[in-house]
Protein backbone atom coordinates (compact mmCIF):
# COMPACT_ATOMS: atom_id res chain seq x y z
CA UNK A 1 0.00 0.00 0.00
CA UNK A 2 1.65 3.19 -1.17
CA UNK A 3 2.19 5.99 1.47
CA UNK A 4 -0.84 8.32 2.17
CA UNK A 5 1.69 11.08 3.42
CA UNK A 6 4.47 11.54 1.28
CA UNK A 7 8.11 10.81 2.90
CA UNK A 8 9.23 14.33 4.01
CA UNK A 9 5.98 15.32 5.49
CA UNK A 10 6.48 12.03 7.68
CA UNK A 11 9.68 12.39 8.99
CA UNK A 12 8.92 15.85 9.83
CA UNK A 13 5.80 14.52 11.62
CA UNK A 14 8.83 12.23 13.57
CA UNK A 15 10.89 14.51 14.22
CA UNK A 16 8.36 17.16 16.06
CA UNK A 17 6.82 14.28 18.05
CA UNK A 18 10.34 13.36 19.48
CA UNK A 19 11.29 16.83 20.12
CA UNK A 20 8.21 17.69 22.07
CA UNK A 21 7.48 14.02 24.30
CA UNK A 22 8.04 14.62 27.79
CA UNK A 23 8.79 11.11 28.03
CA UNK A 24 10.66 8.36 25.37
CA UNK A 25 8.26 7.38 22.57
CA UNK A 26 7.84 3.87 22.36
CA UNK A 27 6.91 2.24 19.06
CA UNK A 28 3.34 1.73 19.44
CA UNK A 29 3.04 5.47 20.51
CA UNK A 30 4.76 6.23 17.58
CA UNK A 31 2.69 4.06 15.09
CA UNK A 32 -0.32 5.29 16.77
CA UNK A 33 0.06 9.13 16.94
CA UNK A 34 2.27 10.13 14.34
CA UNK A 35 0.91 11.25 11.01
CA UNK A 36 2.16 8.71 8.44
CA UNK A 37 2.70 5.64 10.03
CA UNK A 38 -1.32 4.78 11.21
CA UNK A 39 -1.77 3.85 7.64
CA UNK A 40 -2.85 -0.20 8.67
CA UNK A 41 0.35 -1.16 7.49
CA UNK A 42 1.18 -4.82 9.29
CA UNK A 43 3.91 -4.45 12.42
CA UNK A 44 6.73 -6.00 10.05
CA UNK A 45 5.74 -3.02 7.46
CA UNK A 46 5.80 -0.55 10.11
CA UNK A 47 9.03 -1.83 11.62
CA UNK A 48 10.66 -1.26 8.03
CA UNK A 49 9.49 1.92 7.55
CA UNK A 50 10.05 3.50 11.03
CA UNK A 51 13.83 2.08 11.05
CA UNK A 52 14.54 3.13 7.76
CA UNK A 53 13.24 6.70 8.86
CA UNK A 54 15.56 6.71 12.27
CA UNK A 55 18.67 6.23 9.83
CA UNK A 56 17.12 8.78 7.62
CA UNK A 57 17.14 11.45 10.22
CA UNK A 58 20.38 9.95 12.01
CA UNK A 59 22.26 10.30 8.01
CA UNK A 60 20.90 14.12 7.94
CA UNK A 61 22.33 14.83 11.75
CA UNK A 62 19.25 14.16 13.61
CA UNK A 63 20.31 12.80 16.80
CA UNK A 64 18.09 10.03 17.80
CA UNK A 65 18.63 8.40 20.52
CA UNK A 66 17.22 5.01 21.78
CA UNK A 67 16.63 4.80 25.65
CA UNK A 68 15.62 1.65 27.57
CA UNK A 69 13.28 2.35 30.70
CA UNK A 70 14.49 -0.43 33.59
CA UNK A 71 10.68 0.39 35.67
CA UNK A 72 8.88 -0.94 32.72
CA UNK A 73 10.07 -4.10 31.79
CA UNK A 74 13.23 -3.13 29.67
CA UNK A 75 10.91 -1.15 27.34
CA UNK A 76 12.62 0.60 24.47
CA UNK A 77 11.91 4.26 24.01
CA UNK A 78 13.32 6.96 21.22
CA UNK A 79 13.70 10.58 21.68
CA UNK A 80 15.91 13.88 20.12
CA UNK A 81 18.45 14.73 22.30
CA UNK A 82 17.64 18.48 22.52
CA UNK A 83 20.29 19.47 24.12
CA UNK A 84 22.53 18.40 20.57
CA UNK A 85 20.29 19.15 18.42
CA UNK A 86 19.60 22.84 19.72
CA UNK A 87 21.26 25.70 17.43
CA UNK A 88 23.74 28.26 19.08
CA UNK A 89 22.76 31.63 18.83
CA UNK A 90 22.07 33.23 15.80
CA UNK A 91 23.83 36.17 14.62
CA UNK A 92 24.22 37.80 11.05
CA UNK A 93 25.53 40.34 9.53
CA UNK A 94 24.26 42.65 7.50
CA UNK A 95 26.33 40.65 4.09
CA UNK A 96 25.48 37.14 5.28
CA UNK A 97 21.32 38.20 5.32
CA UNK A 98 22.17 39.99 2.03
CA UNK A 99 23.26 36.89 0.48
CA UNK A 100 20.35 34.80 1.87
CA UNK A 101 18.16 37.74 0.60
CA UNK A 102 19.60 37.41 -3.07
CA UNK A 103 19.35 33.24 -2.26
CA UNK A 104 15.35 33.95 -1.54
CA UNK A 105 15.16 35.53 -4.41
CA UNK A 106 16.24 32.52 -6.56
CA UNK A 107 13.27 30.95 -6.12
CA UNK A 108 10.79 33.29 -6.97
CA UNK A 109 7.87 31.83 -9.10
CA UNK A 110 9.20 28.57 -8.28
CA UNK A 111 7.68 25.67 -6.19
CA UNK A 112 9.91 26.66 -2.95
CA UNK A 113 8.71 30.06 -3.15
CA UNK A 114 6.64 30.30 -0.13
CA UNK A 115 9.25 28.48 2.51
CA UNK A 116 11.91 30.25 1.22
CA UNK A 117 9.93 33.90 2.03
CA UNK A 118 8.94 32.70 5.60
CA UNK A 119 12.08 31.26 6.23
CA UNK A 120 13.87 34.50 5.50
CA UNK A 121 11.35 36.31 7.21
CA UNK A 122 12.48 34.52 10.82
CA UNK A 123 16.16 34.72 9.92
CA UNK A 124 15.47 38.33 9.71
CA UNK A 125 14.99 38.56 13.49
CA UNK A 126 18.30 37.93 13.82
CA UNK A 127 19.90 40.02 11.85
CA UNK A 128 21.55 43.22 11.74
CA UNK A 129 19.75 46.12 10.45
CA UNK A 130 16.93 44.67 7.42
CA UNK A 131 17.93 47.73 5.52
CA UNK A 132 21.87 47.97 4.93
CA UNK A 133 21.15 44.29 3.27
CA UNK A 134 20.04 46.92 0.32
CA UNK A 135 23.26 46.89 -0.70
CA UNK A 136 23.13 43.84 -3.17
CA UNK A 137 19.54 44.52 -3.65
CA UNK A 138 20.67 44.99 -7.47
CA UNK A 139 22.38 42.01 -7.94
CA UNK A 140 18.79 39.76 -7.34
CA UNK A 141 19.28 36.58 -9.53
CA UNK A 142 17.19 36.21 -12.82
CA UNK A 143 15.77 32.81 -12.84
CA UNK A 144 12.82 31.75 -15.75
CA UNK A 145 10.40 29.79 -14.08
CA UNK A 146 11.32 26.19 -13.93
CA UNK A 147 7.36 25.25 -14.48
CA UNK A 148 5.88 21.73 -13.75
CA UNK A 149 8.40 20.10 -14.62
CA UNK A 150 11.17 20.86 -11.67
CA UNK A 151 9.40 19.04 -8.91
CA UNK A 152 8.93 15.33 -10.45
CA UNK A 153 12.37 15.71 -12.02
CA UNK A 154 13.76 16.64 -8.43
CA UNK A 155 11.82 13.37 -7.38
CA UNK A 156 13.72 11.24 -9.87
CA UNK A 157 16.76 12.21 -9.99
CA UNK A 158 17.41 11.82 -6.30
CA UNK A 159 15.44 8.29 -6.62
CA UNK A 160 17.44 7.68 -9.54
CA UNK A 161 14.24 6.62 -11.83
CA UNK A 162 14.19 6.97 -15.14
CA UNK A 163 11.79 9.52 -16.89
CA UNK A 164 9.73 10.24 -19.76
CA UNK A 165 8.29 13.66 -21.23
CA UNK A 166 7.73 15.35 -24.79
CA UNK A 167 10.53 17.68 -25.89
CA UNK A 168 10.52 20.43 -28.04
CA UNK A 169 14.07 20.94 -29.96
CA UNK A 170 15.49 24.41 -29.84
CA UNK A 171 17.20 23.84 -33.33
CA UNK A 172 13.81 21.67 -35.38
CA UNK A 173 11.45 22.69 -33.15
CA UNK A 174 10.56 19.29 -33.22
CA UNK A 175 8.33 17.71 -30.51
CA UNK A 176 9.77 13.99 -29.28
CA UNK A 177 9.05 11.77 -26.98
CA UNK A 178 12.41 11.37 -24.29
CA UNK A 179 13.40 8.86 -22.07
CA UNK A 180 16.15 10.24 -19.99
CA UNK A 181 18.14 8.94 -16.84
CA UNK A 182 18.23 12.19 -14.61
CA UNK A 183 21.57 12.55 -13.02
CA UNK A 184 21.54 16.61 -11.96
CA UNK A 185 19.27 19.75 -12.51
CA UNK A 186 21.38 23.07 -13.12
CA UNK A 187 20.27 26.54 -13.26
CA UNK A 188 22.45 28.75 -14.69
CA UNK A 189 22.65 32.26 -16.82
CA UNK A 190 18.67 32.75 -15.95
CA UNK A 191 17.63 29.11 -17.10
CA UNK A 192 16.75 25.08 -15.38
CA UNK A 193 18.65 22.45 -16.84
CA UNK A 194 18.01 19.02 -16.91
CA UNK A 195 21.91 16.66 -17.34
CA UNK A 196 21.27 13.05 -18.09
CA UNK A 197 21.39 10.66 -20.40
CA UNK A 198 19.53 10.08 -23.49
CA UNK A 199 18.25 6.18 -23.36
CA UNK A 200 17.15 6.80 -27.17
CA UNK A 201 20.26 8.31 -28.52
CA UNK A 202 22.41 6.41 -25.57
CA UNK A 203 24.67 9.61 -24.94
CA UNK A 204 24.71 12.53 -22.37
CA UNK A 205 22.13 15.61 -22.91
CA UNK A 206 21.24 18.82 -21.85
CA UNK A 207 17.40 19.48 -21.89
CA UNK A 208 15.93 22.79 -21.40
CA UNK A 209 13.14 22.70 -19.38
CA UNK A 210 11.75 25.77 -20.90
CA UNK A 211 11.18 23.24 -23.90
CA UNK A 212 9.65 20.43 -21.87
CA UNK A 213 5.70 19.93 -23.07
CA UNK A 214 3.11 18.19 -20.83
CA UNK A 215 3.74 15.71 -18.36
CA UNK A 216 7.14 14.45 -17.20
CA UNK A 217 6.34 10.68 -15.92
CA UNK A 218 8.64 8.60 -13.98
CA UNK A 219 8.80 5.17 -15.57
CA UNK A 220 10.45 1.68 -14.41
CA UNK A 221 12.08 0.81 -10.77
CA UNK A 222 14.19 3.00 -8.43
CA UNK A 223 18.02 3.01 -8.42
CA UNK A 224 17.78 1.96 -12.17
CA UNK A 225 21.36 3.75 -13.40
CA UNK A 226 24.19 5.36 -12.22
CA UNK A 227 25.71 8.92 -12.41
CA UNK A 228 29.13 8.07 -13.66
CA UNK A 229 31.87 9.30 -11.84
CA UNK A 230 33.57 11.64 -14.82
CA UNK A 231 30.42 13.43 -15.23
CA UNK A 232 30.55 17.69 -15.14
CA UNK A 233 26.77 18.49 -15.68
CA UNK A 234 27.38 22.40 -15.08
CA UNK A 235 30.84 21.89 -17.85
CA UNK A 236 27.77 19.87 -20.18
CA UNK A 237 25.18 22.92 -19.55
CA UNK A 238 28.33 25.47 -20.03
CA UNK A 239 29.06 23.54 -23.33
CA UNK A 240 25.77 24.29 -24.58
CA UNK A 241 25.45 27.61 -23.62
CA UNK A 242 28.38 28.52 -25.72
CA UNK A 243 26.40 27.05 -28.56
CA UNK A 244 23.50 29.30 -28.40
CA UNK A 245 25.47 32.23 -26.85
CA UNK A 246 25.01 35.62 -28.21
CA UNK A 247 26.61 38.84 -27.17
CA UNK A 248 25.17 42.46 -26.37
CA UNK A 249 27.00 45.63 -26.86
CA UNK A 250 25.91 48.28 -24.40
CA UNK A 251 26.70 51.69 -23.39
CA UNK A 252 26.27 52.24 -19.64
CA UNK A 253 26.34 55.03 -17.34
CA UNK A 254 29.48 55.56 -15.46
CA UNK A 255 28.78 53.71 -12.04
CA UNK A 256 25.37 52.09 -12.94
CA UNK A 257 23.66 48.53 -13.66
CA UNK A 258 26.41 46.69 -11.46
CA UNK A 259 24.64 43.42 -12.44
CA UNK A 260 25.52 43.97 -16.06
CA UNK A 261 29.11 44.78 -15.55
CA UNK A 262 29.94 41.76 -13.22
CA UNK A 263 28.50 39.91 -16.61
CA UNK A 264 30.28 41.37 -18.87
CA UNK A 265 33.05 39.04 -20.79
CA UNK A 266 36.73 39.74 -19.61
CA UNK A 267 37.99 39.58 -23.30
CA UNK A 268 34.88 40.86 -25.62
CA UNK A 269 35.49 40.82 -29.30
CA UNK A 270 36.34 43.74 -31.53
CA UNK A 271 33.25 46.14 -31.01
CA UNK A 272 31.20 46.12 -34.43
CA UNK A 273 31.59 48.27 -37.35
CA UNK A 274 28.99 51.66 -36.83
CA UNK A 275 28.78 51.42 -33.07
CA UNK A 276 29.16 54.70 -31.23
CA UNK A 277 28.60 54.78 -27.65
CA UNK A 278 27.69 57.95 -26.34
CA UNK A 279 30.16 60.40 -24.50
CA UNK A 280 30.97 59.46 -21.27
CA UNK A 281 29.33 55.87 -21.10
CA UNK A 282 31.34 52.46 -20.79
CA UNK A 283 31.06 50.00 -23.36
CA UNK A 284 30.52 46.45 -22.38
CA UNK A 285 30.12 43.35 -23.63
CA UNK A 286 27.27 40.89 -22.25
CA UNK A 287 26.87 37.83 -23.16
CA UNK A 288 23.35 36.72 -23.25
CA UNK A 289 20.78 33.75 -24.83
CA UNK A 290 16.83 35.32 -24.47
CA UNK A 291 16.54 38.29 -26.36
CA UNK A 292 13.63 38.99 -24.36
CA UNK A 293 15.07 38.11 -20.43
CA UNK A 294 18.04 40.57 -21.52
CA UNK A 295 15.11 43.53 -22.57
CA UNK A 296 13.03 43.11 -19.80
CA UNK A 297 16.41 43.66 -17.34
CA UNK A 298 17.79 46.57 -19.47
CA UNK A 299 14.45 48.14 -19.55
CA UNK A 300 14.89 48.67 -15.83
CA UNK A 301 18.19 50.71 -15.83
CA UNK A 302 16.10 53.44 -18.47
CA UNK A 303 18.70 55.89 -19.47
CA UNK A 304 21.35 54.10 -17.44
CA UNK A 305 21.72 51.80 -20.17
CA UNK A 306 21.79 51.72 -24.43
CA UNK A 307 22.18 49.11 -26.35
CA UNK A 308 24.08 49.56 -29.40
CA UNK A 309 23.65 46.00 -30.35
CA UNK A 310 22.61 43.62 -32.09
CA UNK A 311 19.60 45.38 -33.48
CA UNK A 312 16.88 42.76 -32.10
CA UNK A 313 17.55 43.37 -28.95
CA UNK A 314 17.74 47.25 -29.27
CA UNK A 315 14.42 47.32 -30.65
CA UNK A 316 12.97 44.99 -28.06
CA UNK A 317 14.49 47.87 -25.48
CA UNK A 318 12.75 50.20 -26.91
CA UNK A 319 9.29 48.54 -27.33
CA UNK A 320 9.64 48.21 -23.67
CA UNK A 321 10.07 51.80 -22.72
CA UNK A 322 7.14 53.07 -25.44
CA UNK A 323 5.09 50.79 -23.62
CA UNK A 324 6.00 52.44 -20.09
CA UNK A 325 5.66 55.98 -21.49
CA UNK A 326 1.96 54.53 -22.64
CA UNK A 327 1.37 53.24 -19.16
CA UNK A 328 2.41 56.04 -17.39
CA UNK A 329 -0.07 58.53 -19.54
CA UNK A 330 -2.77 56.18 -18.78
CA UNK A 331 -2.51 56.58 -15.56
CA UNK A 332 -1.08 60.25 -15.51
CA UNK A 333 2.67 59.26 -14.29
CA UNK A 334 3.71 61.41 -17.90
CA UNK A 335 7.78 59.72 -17.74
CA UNK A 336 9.70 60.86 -19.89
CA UNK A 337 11.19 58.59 -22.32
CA UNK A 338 14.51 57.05 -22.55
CA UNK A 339 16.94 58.32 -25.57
CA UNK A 340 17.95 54.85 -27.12
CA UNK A 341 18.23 56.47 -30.33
């Protein structure tokens, strides 16, 4: 009989009932008041589950302990030992939050979103002042949605199962069916990443998850393959990256858009033929894959920032900003728009 409460919600279930008894939980209490385990199960089923869950929690530094009670018959009792399981104070500076701030961040629109806000929200209690975390405030991470597809891929690769789901090709735009050993999910430059390999074309891939269509279904047993021990998903998702990579050429006010600059390549090309930057500015070279991620940041620095090319992405810059100037005389703002002529 499959679990009615999934795995994590159970040991987390464990591990509040053994932080909280006044007294050492025996098995039957534990079977009998703790969400997950009064499923009907037979004892031998129970006895599995609960001991795999005790090395579970002992593997992730859980420290339960297993005390035998002499006035009642040699009975065996579990409990957390608070006392090493307990935090030391909690202090952070005003960098560290920043960084967990900018880590928050990561996961907007994604499935995490709301534990990562309230968990930030109690770590700000204890840290220095909320505000002078402002100071990477512009540096927030640009991450597309991962969609549906994140959390049953999460699920598989750390159950190493194999998968199947429809893919669209960035180069055909052909839609195939995949089946796909998942061995690590990367994001990286604004994008998810799925590394595994290909059972169809028996070779390593990188899959956009952008491109993923419908339904991603796990198929076959757990533990079916292994990672091998070579593998450098992030070096595979880099690879492919430099394949589609484009480059921007932008002008940018002197001491502005510090996101941009720390992107910019340390060796750009030879800037191209016609491109004049305007007095004053520094040219830089981004390098970049959605036209349309890149526009929607730019749009955001106004006048702090020109592009100067390619010409796609200038004009999608400039869409942008008519549309704000619209905006704003709908609704009476009247800003003034941004000279990317």
């Amino acid at each position: 009989m499959p679990d009615s409460i999934p795995q994590a919600e159970r040991l987390l279930n464990l591990v509040i009932a053994l932080v909280n008894t006044t007294a050492p939980m025996t098995k039957e209490q534990v079977r009998s008041s703790v969400a997950g385990y009064d499923d009907g199960a037979s004892t031998e089923a129970f006895d599995r589950k609960f001991e795999r869950d005790k090395d579970i929690l002992r593997d992730l530094g859980v420290p339960v302990v297993t005390v035998t009670a002499a006035a009642h018959g040699d009975e065996v009792g579990y409990r957390i030992d608070t006392d090493a399981y307990a935090l030391p104070a909690l202090q952070l500076s005003a960098a560290q939050l920043g960084v967990l701030t900018l880590a928050a961040e990561f996961w907007n629109d994604q499935t995490l979103r709301g534990d990562a806000s309230r968990a930030l929200t109690k770590l700000r209690v204890v840290g220095d002042t909320p505000a002078e975390a402002d100071a990477v405030a512009g540096l927030a991470p640009r991450v597309h949605p991962a969609g549906p597809a994140l959390a049953p891929l999460l699920d598989a690769a750390h159950d190493r199962q194999v998968v199947a789901f429809t893919y669209r090709a960035a180069s055909t735009g052909e839609v195939l069916t995949r089946h796909v050993e998942p061995w690590r999910l990367v994001a990286s430059r604004g994008g998810w990443y799925l590394v595994g390999r290909d059972r169809d074309r028996d070779a390593p891939r990188v899959f956009r998850l952008s491109r993923i269509t419908g339904r991603v279904r796990a198929v076959g047993e757990r533990d079916a393959f292994a990672i091998p021990a070579d593998v450098d998903p992030l070096a595979l998702v880099t690879s492919v990256q430099r394949a589609d990579a484009r480059t921007a050429w932008l002008a940018i006010a002197p001491d502005r858009a510090g996101a941009l600059r720390a992107r910019a390549a340390a060796e750009p090309d030879q800037v191209p033929e016609g491109v004049v930057a305007p007095e004053g500015s520094d040219v830089v070279a981004v390098p970049y894959q959605r036209t349309s991620d890149l526009a929607d940041e730019i749009t955001g620095y106004t006048d702090a920032v020109v592009v100067l090319a390619p010409r796609t992405l200038r004009d999608a810059v400039v869409t942008r900003l008519r549309a704000a100037v619209v905006m704003g005389d709908r609704v009476g703002v009247g800003a003034p728009e941004a000279d990317h002529g």
